[in-house]
PDB file of N, CA and C in Angstrom:
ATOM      1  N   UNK A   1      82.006 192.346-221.676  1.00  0.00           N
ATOM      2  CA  UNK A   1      82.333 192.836-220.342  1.00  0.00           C
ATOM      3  C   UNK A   1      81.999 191.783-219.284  1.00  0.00           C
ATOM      4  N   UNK A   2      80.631 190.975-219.600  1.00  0.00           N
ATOM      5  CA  UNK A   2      80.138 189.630-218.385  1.00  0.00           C
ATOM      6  C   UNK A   2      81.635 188.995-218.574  1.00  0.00           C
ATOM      7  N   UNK A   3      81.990 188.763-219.596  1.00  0.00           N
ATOM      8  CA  UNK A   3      82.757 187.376-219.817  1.00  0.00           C
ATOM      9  C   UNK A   3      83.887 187.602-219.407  1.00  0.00           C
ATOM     10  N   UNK A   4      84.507 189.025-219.394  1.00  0.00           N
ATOM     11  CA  UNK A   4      86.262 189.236-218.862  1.00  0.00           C
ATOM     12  C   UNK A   4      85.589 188.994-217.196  1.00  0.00           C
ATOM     13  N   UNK A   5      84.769 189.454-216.566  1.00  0.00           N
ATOM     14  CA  UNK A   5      84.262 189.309-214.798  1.00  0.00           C
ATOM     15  C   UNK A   5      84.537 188.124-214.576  1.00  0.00           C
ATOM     16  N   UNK A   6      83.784 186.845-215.402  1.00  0.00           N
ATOM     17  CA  UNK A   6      83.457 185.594-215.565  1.00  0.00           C
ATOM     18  C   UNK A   6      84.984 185.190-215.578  1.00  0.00           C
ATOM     19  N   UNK A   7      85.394 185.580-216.051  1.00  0.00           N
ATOM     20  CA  UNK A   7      86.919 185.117-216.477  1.00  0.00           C
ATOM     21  C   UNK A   7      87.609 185.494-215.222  1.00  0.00           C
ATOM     22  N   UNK A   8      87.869 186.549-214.947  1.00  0.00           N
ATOM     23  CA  UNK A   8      88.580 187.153-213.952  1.00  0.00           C
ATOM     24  C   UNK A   8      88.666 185.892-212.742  1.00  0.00           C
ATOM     25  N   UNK A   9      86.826 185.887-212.555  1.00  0.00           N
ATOM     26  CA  UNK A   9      86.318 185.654-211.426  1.00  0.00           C
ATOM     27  C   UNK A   9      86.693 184.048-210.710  1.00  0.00           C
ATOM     28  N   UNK A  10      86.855 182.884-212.219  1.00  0.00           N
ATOM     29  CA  UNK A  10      86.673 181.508-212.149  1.00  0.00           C
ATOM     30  C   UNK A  10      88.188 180.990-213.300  1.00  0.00           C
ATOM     31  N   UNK A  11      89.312 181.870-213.158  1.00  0.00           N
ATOM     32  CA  UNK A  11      90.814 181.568-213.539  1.00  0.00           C
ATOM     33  C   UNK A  11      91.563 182.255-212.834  1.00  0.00           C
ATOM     34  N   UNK A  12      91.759 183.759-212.454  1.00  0.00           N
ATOM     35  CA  UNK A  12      92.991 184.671-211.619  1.00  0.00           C
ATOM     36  C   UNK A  12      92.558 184.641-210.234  1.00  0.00           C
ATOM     37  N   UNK A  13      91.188 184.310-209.627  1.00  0.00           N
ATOM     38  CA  UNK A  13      90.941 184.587-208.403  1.00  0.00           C
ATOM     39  C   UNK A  13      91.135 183.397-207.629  1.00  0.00           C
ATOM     40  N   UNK A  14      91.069 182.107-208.140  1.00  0.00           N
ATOM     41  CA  UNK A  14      91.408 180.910-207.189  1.00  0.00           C
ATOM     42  C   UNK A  14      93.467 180.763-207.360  1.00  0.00           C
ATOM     43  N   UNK A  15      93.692 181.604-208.216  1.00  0.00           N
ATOM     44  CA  UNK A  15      95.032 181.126-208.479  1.00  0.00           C
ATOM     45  C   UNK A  15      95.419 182.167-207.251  1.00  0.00           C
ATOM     46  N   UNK A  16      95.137 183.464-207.223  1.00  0.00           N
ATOM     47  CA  UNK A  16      95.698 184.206-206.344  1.00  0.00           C
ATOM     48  C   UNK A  16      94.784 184.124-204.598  1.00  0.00           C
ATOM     49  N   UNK A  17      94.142 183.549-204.588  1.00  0.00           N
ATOM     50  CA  UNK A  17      93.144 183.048-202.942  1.00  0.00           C
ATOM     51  C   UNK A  17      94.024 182.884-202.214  1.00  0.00           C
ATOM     52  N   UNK A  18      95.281 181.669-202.201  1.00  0.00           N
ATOM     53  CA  UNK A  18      95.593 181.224-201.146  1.00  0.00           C
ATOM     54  C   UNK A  18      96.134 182.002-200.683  1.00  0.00           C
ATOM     55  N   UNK A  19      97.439 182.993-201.439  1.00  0.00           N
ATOM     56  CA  UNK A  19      98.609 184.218-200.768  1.00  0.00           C
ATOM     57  C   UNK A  19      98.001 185.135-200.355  1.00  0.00           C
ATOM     58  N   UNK A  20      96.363 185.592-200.891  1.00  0.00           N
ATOM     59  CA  UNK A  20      95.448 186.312-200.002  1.00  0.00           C
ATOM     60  C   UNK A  20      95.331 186.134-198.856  1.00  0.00           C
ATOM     61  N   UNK A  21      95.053 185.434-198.709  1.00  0.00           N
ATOM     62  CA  UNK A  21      94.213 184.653-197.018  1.00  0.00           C
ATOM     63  C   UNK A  21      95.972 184.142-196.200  1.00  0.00           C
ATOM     64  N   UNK A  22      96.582 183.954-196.871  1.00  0.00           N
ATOM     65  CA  UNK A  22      98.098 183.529-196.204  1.00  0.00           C
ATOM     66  C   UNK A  22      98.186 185.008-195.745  1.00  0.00           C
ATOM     67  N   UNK A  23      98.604 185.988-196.684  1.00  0.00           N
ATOM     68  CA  UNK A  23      98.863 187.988-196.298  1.00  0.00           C
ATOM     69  C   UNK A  23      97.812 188.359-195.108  1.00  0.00           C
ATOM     70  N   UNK A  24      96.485 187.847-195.545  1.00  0.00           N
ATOM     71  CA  UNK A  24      95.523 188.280-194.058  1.00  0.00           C
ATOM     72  C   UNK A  24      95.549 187.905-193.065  1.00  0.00           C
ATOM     73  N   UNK A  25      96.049 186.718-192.720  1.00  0.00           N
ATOM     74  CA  UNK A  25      96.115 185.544-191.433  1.00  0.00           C
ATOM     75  C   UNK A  25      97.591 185.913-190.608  1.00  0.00           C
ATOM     76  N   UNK A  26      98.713 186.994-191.556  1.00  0.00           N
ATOM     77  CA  UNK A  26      99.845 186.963-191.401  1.00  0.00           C
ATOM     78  C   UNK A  26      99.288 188.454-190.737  1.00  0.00           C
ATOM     79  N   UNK A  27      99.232 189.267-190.992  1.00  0.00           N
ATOM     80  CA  UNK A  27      98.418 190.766-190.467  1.00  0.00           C
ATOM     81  C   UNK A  27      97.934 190.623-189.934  1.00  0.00           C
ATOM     82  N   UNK A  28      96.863 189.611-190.065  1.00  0.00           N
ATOM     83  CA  UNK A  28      95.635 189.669-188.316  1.00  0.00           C
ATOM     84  C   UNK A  28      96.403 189.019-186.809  1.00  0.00           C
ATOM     85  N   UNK A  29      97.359 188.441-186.821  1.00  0.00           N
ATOM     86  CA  UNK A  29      98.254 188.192-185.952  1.00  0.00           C
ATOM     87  C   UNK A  29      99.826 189.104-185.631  1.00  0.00           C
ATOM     88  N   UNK A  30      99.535 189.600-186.980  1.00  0.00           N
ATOM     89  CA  UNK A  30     101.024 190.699-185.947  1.00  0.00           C
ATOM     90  C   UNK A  30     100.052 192.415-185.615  1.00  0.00           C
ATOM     91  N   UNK A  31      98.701 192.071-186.043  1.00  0.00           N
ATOM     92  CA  UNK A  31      98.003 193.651-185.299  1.00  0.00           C
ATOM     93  C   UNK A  31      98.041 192.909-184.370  1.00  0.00           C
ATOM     94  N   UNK A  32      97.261 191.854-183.897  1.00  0.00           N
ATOM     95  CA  UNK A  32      96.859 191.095-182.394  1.00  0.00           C
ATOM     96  C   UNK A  32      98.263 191.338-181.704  1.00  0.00           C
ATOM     97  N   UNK A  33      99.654 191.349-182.158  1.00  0.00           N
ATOM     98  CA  UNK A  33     100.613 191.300-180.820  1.00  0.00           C
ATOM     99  C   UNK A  33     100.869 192.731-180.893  1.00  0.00           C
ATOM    100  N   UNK A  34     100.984 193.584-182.086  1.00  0.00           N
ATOM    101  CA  UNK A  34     101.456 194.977-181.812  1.00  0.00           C
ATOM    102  C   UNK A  34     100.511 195.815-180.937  1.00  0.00           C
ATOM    103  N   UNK A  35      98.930 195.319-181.576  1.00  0.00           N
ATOM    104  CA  UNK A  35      97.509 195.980-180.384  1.00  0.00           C
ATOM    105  C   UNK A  35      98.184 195.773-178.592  1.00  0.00           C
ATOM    106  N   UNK A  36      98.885 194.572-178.595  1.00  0.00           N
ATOM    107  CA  UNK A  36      99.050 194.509-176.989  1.00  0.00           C
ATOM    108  C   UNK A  36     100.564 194.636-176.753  1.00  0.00           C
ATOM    109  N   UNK A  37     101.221 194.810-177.784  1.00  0.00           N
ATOM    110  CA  UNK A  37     102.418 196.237-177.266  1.00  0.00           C
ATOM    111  C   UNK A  37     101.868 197.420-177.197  1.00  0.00           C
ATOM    112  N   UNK A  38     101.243 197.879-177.854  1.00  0.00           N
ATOM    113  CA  UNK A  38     100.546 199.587-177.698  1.00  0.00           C
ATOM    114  C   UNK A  38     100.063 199.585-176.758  1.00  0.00           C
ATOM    115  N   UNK A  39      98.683 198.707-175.871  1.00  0.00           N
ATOM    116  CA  UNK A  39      98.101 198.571-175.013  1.00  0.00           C
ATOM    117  C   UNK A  39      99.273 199.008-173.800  1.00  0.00           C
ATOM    118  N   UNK A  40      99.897 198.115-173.544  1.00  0.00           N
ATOM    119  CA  UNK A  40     100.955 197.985-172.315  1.00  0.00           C
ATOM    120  C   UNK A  40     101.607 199.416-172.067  1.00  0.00           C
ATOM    121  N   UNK A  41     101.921 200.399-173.707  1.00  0.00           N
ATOM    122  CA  UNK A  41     102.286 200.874-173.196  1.00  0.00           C
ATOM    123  C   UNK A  41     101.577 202.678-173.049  1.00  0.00           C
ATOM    124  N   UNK A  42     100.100 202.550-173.103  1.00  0.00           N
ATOM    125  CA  UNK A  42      99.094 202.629-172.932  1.00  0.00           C
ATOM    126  C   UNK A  42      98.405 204.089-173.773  1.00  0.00           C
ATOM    127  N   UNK A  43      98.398 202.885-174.863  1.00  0.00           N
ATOM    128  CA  UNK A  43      97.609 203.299-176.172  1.00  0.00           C
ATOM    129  C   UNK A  43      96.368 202.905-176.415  1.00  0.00           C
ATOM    130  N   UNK A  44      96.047 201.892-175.473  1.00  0.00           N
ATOM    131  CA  UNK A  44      94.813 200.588-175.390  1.00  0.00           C
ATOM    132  C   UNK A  44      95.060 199.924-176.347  1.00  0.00           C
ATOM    133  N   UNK A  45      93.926 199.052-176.292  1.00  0.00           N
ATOM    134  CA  UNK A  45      94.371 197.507-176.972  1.00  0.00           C
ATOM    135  C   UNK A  45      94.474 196.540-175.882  1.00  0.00           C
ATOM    136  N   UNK A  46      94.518 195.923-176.330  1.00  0.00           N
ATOM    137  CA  UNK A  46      94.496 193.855-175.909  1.00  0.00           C
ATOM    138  C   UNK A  46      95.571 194.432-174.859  1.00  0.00           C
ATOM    139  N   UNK A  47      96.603 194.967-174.183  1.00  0.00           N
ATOM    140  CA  UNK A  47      97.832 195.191-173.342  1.00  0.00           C
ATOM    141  C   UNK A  47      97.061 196.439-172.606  1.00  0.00           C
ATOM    142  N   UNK A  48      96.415 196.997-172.851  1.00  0.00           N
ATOM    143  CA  UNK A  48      95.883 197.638-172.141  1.00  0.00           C
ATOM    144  C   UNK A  48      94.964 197.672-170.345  1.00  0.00           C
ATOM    145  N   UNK A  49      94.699 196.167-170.549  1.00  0.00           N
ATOM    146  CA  UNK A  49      93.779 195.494-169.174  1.00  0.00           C
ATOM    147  C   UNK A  49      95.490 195.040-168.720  1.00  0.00           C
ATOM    148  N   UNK A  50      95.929 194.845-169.190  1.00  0.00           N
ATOM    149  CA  UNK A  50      97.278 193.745-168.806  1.00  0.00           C
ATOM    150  C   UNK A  50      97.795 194.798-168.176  1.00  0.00           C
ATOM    151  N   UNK A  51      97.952 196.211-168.415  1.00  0.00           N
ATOM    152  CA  UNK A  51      99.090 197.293-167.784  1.00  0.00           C
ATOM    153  C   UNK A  51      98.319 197.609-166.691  1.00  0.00           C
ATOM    154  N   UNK A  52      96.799 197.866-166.598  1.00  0.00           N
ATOM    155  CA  UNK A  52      96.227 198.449-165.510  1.00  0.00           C
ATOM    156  C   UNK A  52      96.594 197.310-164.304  1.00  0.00           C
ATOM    157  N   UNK A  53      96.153 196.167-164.666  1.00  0.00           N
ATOM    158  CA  UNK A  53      96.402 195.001-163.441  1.00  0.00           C
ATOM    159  C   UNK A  53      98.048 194.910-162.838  1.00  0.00           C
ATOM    160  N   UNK A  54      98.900 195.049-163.951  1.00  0.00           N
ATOM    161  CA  UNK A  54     100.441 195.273-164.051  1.00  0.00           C
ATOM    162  C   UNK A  54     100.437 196.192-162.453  1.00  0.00           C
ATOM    163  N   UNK A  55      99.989 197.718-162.969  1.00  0.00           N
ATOM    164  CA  UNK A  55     100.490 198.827-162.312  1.00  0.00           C
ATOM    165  C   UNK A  55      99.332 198.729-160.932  1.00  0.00           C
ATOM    166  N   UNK A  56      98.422 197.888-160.505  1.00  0.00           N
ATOM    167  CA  UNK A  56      97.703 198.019-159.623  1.00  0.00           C
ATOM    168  C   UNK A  56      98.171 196.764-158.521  1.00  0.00           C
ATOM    169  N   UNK A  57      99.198 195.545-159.162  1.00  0.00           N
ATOM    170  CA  UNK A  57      99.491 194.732-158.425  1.00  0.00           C
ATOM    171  C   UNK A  57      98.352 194.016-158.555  1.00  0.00           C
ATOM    172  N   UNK A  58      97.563 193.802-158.831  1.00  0.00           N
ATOM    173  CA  UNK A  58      96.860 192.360-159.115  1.00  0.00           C
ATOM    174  C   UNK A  58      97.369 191.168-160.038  1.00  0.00           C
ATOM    175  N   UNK A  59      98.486 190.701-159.329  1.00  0.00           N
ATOM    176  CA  UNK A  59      99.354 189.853-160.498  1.00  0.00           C
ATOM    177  C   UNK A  59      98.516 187.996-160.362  1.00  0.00           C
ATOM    178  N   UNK A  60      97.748 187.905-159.938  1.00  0.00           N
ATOM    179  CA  UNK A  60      96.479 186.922-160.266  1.00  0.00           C
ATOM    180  C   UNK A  60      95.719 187.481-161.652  1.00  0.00           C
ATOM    181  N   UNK A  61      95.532 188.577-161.522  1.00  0.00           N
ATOM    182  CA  UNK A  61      94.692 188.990-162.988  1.00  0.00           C
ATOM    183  C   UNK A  61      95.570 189.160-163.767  1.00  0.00           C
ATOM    184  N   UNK A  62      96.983 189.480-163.603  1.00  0.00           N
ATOM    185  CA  UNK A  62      97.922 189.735-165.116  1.00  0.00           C
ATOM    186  C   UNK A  62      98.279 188.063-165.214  1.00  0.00           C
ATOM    187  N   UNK A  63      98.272 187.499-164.134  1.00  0.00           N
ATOM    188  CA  UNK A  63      98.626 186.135-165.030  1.00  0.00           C
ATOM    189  C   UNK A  63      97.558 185.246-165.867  1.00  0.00           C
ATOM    190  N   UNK A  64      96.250 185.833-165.727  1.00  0.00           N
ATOM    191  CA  UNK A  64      95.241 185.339-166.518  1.00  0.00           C
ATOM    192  C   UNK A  64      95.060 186.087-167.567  1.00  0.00           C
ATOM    193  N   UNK A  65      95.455 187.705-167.908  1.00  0.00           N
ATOM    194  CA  UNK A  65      95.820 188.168-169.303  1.00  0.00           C
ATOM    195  C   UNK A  65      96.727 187.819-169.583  1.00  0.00           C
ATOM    196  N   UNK A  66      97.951 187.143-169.118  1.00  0.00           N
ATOM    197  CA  UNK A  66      98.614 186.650-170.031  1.00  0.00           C
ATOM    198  C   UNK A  66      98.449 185.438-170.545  1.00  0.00           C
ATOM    199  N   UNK A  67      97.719 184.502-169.922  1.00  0.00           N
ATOM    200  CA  UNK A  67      97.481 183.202-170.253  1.00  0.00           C
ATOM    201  C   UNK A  67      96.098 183.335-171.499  1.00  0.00           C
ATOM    202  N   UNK A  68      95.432 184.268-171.421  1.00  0.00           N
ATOM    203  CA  UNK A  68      94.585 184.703-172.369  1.00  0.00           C
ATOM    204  C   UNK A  68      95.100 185.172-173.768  1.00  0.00           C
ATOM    205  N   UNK A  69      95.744 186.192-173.525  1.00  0.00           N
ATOM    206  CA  UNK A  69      96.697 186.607-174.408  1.00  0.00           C
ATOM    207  C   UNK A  69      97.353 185.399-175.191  1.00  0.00           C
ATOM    208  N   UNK A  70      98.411 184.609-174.572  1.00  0.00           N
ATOM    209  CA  UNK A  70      98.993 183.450-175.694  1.00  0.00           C
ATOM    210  C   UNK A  70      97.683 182.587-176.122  1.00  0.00           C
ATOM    211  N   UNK A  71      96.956 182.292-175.332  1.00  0.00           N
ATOM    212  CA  UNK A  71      96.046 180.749-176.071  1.00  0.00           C
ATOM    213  C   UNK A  71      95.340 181.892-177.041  1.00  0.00           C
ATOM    214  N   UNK A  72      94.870 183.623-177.273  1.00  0.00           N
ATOM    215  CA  UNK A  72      94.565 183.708-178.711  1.00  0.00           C
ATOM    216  C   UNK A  72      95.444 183.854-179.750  1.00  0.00           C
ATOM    217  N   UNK A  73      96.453 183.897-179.090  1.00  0.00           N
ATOM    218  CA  UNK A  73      97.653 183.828-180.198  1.00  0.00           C
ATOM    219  C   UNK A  73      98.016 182.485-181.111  1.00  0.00           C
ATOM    220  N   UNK A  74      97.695 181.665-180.123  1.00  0.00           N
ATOM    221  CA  UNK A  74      97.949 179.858-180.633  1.00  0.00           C
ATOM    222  C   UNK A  74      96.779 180.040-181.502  1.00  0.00           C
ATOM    223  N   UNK A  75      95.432 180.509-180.802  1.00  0.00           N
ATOM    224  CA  UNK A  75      94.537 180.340-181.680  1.00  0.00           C
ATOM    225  C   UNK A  75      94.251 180.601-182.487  1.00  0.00           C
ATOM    226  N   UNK A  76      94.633 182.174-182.925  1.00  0.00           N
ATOM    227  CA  UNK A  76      94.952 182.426-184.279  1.00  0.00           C
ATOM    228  C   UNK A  76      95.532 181.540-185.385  1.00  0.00           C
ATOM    229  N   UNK A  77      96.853 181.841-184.536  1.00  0.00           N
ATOM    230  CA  UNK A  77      97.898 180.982-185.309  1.00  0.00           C
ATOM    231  C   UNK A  77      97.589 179.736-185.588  1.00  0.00           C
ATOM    232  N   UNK A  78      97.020 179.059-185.288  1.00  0.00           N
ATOM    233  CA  UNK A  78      96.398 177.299-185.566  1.00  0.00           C
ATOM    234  C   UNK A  78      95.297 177.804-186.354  1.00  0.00           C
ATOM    235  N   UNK A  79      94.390 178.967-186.276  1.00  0.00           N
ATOM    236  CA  UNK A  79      93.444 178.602-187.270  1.00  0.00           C
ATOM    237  C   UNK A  79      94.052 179.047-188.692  1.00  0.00           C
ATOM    238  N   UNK A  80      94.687 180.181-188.690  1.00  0.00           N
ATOM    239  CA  UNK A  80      94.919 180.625-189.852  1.00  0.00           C
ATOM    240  C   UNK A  80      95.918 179.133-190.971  1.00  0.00           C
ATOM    241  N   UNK A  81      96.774 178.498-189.901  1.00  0.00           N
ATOM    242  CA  UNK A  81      97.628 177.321-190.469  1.00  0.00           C
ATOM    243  C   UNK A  81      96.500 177.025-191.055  1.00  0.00           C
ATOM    244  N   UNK A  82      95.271 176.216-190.291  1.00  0.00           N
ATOM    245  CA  UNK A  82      94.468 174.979-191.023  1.00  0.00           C
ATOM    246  C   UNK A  82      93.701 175.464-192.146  1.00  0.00           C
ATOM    247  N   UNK A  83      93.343 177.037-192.146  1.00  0.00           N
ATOM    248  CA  UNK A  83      92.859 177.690-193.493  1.00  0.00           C
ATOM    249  C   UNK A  83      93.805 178.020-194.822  1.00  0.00           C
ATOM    250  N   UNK A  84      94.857 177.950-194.350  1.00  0.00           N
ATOM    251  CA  UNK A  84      96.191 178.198-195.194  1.00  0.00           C
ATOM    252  C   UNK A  84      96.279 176.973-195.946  1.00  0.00           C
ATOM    253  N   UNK A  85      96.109 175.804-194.763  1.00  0.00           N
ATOM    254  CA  UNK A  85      96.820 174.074-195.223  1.00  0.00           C
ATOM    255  C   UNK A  85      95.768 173.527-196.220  1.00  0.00           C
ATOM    256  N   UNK A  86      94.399 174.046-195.977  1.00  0.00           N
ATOM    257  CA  UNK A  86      93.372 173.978-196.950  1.00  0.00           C
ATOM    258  C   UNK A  86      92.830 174.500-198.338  1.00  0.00           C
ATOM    259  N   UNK A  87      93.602 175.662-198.514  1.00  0.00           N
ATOM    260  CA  UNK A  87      93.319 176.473-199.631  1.00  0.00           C
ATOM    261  C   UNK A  87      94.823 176.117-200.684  1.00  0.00           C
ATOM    262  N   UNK A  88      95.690 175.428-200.003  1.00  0.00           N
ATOM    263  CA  UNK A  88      97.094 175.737-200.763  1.00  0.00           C
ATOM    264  C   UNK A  88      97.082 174.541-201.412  1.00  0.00           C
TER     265      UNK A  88
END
């Protein structure tokens, strides 16, 4: 029973790692944009600060959630690449 774990653990698990972490990096960035479609349209979430400033006219503060908003999106998206470009 050690030895099928052992086995499992150090032959099927590095073969299947990378499309893991590729499937998670691919999900943790489309919750991050759907969280701030729901938000906006006010479910909360990441779009949620963005609709209140939206509907209050503080368009100085919606242009800094939105500028917030894309650079974590890049940032995602750039980290998950360089963890992807590393494991593959």
């Amino acid at each position: 029973m050690l030895r099928d774990g052992i086995a499992v653990l150090f032959s099927i698990l590095p073969q299947i790692w990378p499309n893991v972490l590729s499937h998670f990096f691919y999900r943790f960035e489309v919750a991050i944009r759907t969280s701030l479609i729901l938000g906006f349209i006010g479910a909360g979430g990441i779009g949620q600060l963005l609709f209140n400033h939206f509907q209050t006219f503080q368009y100085k503060s919606v242009a800094m959630d939105i500028f917030v908003i894309i650079v974590l999106v890049v940032l995602v998206d750039f980290v998950g690449g360089k963890i992807r470009e590393r494991t593959i």
